[in-house]
PDB file of N, CA and C in Angstrom:
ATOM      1  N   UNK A   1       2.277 -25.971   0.161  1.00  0.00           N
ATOM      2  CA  UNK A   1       2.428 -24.597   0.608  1.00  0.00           C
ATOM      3  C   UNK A   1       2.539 -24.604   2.126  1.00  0.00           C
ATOM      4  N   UNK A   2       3.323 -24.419   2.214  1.00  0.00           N
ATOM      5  CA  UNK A   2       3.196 -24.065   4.152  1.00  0.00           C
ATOM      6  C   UNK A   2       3.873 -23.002   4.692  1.00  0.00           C
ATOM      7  N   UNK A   3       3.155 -22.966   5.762  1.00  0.00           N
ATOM      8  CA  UNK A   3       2.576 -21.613   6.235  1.00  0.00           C
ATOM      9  C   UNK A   3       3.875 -21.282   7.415  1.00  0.00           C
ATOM     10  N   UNK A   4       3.864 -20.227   7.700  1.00  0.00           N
ATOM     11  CA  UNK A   4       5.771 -19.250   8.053  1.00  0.00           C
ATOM     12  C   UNK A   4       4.861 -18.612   9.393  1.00  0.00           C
ATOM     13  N   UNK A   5       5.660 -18.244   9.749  1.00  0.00           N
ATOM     14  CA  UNK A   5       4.981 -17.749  10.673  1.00  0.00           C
ATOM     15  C   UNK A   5       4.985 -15.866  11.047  1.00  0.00           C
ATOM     16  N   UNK A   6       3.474 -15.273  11.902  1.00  0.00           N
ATOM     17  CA  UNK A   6       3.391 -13.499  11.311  1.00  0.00           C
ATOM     18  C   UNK A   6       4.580 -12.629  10.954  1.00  0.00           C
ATOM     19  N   UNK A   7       4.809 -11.509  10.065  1.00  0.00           N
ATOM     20  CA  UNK A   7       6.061 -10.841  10.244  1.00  0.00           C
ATOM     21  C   UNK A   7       5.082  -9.360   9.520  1.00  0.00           C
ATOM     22  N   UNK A   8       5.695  -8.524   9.903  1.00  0.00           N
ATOM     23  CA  UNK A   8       5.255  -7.469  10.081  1.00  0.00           C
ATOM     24  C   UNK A   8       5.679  -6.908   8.401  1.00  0.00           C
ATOM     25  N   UNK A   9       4.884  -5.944   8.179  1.00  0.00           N
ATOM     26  CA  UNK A   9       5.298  -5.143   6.375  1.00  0.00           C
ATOM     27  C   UNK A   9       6.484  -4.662   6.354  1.00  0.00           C
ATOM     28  N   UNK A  10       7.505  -4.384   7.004  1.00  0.00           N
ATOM     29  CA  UNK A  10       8.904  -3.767   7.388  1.00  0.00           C
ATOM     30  C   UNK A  10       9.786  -5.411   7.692  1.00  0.00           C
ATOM     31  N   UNK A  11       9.007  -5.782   8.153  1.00  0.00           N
ATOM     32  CA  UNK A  11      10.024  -7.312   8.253  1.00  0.00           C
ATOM     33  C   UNK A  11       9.578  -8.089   6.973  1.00  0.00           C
ATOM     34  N   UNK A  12       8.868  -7.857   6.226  1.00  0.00           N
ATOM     35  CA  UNK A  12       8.944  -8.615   4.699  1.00  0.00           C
ATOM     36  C   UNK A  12       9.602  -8.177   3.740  1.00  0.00           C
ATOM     37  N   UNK A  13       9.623  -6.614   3.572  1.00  0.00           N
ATOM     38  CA  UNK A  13      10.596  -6.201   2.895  1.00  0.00           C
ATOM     39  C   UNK A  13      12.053  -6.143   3.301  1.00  0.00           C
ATOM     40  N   UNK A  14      12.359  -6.294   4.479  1.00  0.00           N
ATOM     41  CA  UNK A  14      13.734  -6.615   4.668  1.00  0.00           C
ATOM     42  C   UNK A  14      14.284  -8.174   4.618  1.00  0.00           C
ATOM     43  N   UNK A  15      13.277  -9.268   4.208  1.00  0.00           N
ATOM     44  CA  UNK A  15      13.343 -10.378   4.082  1.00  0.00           C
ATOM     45  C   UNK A  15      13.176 -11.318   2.930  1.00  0.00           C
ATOM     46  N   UNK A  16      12.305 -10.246   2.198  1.00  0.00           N
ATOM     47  CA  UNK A  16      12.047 -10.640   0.615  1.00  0.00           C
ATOM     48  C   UNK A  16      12.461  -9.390  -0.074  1.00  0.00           C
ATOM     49  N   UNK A  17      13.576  -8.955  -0.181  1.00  0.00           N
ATOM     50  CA  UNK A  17      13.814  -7.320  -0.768  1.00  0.00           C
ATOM     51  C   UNK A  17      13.241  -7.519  -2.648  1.00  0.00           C
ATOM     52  N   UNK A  18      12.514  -7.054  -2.938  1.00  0.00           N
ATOM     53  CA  UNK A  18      12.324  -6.385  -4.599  1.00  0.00           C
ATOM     54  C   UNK A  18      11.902  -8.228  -5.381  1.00  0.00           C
ATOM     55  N   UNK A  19      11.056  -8.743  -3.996  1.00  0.00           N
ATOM     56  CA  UNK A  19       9.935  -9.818  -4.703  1.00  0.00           C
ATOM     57  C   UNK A  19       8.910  -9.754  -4.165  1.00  0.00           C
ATOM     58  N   UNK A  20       7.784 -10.118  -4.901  1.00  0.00           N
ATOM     59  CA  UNK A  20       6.315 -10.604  -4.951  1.00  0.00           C
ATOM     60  C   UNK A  20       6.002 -11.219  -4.188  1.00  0.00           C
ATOM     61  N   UNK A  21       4.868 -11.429  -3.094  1.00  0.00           N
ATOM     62  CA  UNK A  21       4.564 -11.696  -1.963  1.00  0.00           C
ATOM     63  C   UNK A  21       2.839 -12.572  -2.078  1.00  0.00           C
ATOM     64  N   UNK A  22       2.850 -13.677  -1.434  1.00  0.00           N
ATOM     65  CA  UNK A  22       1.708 -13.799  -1.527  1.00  0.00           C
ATOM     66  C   UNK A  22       1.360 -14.077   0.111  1.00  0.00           C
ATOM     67  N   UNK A  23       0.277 -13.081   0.415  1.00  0.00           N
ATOM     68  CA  UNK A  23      -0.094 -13.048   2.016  1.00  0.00           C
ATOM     69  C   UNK A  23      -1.359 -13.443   2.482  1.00  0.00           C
ATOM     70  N   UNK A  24      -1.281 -14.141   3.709  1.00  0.00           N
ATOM     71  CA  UNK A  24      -2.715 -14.506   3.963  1.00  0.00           C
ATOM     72  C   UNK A  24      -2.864 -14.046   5.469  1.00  0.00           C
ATOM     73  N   UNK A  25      -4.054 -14.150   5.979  1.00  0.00           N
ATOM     74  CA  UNK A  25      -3.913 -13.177   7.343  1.00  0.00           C
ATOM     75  C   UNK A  25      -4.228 -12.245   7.715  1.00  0.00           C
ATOM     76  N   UNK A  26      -3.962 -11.292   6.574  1.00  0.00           N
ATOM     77  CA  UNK A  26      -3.489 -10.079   6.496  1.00  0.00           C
ATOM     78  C   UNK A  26      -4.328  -8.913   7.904  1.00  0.00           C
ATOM     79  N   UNK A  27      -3.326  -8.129   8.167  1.00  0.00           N
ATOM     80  CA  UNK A  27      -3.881  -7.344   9.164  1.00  0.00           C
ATOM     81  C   UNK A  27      -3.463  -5.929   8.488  1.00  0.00           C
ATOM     82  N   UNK A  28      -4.494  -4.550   8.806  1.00  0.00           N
ATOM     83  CA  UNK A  28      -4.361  -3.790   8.279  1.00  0.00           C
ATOM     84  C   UNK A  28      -4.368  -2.542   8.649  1.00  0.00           C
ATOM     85  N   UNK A  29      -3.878  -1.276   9.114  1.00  0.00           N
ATOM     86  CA  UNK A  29      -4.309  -0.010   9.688  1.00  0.00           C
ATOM     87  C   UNK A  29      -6.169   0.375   9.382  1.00  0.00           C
ATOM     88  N   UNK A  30      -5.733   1.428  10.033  1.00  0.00           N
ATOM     89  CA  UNK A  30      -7.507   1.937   9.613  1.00  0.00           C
ATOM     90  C   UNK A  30      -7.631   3.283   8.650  1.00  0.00           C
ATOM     91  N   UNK A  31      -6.300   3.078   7.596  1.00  0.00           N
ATOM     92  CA  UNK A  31      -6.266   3.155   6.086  1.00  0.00           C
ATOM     93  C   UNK A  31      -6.159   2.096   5.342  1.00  0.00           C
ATOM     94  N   UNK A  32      -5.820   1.481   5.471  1.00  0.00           N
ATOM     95  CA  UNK A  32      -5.838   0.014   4.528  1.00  0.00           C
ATOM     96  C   UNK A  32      -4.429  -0.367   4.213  1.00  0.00           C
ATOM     97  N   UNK A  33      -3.577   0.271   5.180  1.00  0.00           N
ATOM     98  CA  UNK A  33      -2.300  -0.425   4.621  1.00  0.00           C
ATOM     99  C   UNK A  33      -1.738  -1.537   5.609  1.00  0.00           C
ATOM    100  N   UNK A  34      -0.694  -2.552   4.546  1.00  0.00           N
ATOM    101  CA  UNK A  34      -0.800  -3.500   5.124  1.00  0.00           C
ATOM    102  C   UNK A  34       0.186  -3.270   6.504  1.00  0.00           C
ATOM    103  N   UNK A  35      -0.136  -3.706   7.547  1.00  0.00           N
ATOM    104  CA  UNK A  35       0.726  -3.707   8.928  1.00  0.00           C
ATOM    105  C   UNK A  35       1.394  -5.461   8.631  1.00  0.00           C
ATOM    106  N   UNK A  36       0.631  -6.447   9.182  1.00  0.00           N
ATOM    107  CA  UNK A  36       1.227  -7.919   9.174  1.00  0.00           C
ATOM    108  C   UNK A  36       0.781  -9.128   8.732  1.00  0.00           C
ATOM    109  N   UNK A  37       1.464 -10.099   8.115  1.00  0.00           N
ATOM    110  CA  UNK A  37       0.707 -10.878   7.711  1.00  0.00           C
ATOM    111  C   UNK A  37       1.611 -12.173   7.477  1.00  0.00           C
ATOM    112  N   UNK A  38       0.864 -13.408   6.859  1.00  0.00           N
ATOM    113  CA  UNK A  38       1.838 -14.961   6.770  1.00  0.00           C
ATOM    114  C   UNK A  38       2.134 -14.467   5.505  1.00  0.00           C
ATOM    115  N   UNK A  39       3.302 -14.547   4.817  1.00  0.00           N
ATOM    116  CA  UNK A  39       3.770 -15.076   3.276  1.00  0.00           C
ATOM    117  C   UNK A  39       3.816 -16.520   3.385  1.00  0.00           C
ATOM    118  N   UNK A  40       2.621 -16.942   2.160  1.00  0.00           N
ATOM    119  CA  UNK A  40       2.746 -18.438   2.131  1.00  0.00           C
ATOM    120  C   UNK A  40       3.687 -18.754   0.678  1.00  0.00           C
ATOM    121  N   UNK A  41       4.157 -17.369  -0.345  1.00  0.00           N
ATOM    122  CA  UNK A  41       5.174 -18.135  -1.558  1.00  0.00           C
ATOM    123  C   UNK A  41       5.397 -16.369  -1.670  1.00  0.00           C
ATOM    124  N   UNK A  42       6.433 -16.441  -2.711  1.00  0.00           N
ATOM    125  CA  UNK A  42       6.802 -15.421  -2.684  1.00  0.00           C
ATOM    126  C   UNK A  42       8.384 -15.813  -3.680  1.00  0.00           C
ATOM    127  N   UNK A  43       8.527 -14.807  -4.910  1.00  0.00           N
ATOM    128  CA  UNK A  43       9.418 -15.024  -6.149  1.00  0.00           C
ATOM    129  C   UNK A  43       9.872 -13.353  -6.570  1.00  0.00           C
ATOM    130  N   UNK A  44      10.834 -13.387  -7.290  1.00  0.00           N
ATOM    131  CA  UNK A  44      11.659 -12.229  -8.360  1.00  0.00           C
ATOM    132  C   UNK A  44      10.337 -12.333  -9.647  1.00  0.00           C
ATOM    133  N   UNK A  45       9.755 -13.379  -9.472  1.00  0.00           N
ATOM    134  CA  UNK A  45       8.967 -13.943 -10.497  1.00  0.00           C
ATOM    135  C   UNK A  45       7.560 -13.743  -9.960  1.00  0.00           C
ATOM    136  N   UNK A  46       6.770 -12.419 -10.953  1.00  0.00           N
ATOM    137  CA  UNK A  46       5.357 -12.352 -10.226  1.00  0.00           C
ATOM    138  C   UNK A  46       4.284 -13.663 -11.068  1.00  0.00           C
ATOM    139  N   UNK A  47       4.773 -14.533 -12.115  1.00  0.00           N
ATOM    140  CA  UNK A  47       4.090 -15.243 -12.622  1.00  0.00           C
ATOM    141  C   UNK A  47       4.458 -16.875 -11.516  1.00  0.00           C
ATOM    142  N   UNK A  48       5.339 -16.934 -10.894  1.00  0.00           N
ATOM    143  CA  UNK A  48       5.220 -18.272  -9.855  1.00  0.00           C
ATOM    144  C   UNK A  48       4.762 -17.700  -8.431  1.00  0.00           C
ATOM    145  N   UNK A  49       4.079 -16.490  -8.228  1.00  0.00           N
ATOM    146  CA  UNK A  49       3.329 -16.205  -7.473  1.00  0.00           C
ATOM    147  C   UNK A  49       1.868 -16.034  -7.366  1.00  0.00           C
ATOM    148  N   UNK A  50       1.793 -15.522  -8.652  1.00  0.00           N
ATOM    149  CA  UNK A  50       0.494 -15.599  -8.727  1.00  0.00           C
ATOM    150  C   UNK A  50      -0.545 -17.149  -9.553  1.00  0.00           C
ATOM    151  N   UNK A  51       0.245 -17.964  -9.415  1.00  0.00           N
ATOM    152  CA  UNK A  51      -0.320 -19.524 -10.262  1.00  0.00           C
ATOM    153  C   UNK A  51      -0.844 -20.095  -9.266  1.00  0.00           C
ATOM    154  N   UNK A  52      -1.590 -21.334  -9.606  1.00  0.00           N
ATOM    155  CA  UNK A  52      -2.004 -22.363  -8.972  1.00  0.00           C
ATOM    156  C   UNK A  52      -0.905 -22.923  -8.325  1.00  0.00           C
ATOM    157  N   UNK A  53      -1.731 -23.602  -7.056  1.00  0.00           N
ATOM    158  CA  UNK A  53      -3.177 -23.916  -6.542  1.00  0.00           C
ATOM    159  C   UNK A  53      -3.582 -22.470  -5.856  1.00  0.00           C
ATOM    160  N   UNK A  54      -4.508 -22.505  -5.691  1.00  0.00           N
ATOM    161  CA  UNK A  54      -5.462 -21.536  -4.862  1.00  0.00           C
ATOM    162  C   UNK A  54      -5.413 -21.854  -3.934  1.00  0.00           C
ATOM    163  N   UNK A  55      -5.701 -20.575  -3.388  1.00  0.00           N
ATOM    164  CA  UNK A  55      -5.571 -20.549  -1.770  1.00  0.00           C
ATOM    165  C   UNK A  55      -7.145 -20.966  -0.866  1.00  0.00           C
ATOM    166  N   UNK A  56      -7.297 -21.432  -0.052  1.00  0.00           N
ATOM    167  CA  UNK A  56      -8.521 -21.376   0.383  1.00  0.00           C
ATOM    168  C   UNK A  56      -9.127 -20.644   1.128  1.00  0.00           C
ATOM    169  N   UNK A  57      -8.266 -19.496   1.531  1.00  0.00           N
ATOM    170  CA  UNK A  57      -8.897 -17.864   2.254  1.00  0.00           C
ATOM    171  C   UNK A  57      -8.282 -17.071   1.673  1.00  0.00           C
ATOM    172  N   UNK A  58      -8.432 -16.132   2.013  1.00  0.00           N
ATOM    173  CA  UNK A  58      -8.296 -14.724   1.510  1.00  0.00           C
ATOM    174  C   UNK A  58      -6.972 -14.397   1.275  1.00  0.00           C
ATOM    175  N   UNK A  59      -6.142 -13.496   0.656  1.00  0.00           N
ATOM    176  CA  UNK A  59      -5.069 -13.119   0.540  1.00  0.00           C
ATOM    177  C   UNK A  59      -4.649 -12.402  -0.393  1.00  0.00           C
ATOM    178  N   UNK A  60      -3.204 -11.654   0.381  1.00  0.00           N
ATOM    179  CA  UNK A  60      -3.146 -10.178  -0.839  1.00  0.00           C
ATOM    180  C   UNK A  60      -1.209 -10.541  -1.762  1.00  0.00           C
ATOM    181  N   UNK A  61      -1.918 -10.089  -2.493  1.00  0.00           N
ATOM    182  CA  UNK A  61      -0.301  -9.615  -3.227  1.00  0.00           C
ATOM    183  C   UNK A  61       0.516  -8.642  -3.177  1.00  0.00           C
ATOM    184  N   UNK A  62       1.251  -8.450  -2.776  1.00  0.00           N
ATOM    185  CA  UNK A  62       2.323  -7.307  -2.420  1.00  0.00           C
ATOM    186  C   UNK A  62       3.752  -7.251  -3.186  1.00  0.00           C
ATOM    187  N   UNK A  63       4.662  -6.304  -3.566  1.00  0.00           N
ATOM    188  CA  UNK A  63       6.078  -6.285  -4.227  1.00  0.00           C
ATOM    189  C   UNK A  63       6.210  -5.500  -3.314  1.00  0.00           C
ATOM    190  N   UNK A  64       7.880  -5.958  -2.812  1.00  0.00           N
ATOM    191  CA  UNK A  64       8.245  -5.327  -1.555  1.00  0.00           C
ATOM    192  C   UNK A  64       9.522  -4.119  -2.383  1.00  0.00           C
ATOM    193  N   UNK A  65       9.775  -4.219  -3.648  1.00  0.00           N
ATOM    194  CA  UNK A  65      10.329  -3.228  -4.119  1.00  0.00           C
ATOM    195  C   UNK A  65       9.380  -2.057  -4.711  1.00  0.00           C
ATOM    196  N   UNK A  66      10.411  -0.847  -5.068  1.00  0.00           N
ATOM    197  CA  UNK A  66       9.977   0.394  -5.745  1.00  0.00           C
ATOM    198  C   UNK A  66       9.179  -0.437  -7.026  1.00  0.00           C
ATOM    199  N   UNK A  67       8.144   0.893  -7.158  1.00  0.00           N
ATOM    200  CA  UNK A  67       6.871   0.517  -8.590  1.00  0.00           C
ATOM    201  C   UNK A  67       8.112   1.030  -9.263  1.00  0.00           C
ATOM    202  N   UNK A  68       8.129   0.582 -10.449  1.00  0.00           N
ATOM    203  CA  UNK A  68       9.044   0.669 -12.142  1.00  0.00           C
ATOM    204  C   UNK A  68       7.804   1.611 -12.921  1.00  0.00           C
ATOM    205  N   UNK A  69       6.990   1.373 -12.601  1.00  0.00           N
ATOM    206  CA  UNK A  69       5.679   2.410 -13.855  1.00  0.00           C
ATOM    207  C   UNK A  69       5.530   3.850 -12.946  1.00  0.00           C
ATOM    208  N   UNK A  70       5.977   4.786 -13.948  1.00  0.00           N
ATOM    209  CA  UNK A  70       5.690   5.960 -13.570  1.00  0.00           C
ATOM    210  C   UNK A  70       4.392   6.098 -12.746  1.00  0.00           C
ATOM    211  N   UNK A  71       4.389   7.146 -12.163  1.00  0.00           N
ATOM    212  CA  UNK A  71       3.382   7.743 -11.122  1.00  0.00           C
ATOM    213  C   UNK A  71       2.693   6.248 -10.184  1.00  0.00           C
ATOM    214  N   UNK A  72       3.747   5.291 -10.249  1.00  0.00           N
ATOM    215  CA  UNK A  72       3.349   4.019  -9.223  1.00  0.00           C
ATOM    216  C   UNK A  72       2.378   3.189  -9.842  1.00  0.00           C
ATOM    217  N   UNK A  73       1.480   1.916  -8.837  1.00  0.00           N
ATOM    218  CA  UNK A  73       1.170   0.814  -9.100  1.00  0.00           C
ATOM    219  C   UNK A  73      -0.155   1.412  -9.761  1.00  0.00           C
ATOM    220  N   UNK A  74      -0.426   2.111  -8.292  1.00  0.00           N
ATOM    221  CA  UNK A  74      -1.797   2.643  -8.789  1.00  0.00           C
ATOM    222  C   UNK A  74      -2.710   2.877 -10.227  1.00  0.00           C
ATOM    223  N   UNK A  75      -1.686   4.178 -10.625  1.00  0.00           N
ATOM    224  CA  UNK A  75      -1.671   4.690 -11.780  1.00  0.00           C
ATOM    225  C   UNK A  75      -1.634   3.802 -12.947  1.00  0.00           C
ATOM    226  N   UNK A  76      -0.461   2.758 -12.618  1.00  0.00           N
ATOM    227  CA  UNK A  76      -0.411   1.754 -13.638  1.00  0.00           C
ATOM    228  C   UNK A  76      -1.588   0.722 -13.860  1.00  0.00           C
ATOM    229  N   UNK A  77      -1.824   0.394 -12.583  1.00  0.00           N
ATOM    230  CA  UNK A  77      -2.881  -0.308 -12.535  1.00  0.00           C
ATOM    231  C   UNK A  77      -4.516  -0.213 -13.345  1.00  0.00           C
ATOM    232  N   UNK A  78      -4.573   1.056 -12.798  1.00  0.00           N
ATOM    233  CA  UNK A  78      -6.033   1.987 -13.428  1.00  0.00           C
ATOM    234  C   UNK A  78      -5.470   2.584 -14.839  1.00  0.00           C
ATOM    235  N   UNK A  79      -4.622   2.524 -15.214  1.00  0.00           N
ATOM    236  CA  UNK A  79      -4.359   2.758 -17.067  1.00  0.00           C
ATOM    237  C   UNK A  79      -4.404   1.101 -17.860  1.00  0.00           C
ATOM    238  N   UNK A  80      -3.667   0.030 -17.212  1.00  0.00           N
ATOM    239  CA  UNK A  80      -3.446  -1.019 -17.862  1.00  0.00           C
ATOM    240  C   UNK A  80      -5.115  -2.053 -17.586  1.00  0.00           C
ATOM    241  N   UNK A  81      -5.653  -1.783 -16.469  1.00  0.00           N
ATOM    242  CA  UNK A  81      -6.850  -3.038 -16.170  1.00  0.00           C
ATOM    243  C   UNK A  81      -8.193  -2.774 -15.756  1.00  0.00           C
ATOM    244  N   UNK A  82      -8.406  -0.922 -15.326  1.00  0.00           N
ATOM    245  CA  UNK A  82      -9.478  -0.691 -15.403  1.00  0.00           C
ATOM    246  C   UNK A  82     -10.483  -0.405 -16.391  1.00  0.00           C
TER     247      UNK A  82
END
């Protein structure tokens, strides 16, 4: 895995358009959204993003395209895993 160097949430989606992101770094407003961070992998494919190996700090997952599940991730999220 090696490591890219910072790019901002507007420069990932114009660089990875409508794939899965795996970020470490991460920097954040003082709402919680993401501002910048390293992509260390990143696929069309959220299952070769989210596999082994593990990371050894912290890091977030992001899709730099539109949510497909009505009323967004959120919603989907808290119906399918909460």
């Amino acid at each position: 895995m090696m490591k890219q160097e910072r790019m901002t949430w507007e420069e990932m989606k114009k660089h990875f358009p409508d794939e899965w992101l795996l970020i470490i770094d991460c920097k954040h407003d003082t709402s919680g959204q993401l501002i910048s961070g390293i992509v260390v992998r990143h696929s069309k494919d959220d299952t070769k993003v989210f596999q082994p190996p593990a990371l050894k700090e912290s890091g977030a997952f992001k899709y730099t395209g539109e949510s497909q599940f009505p009323g967004g991730w959120r919603t989907h999220a808290k119906h399918n895993y909460v």
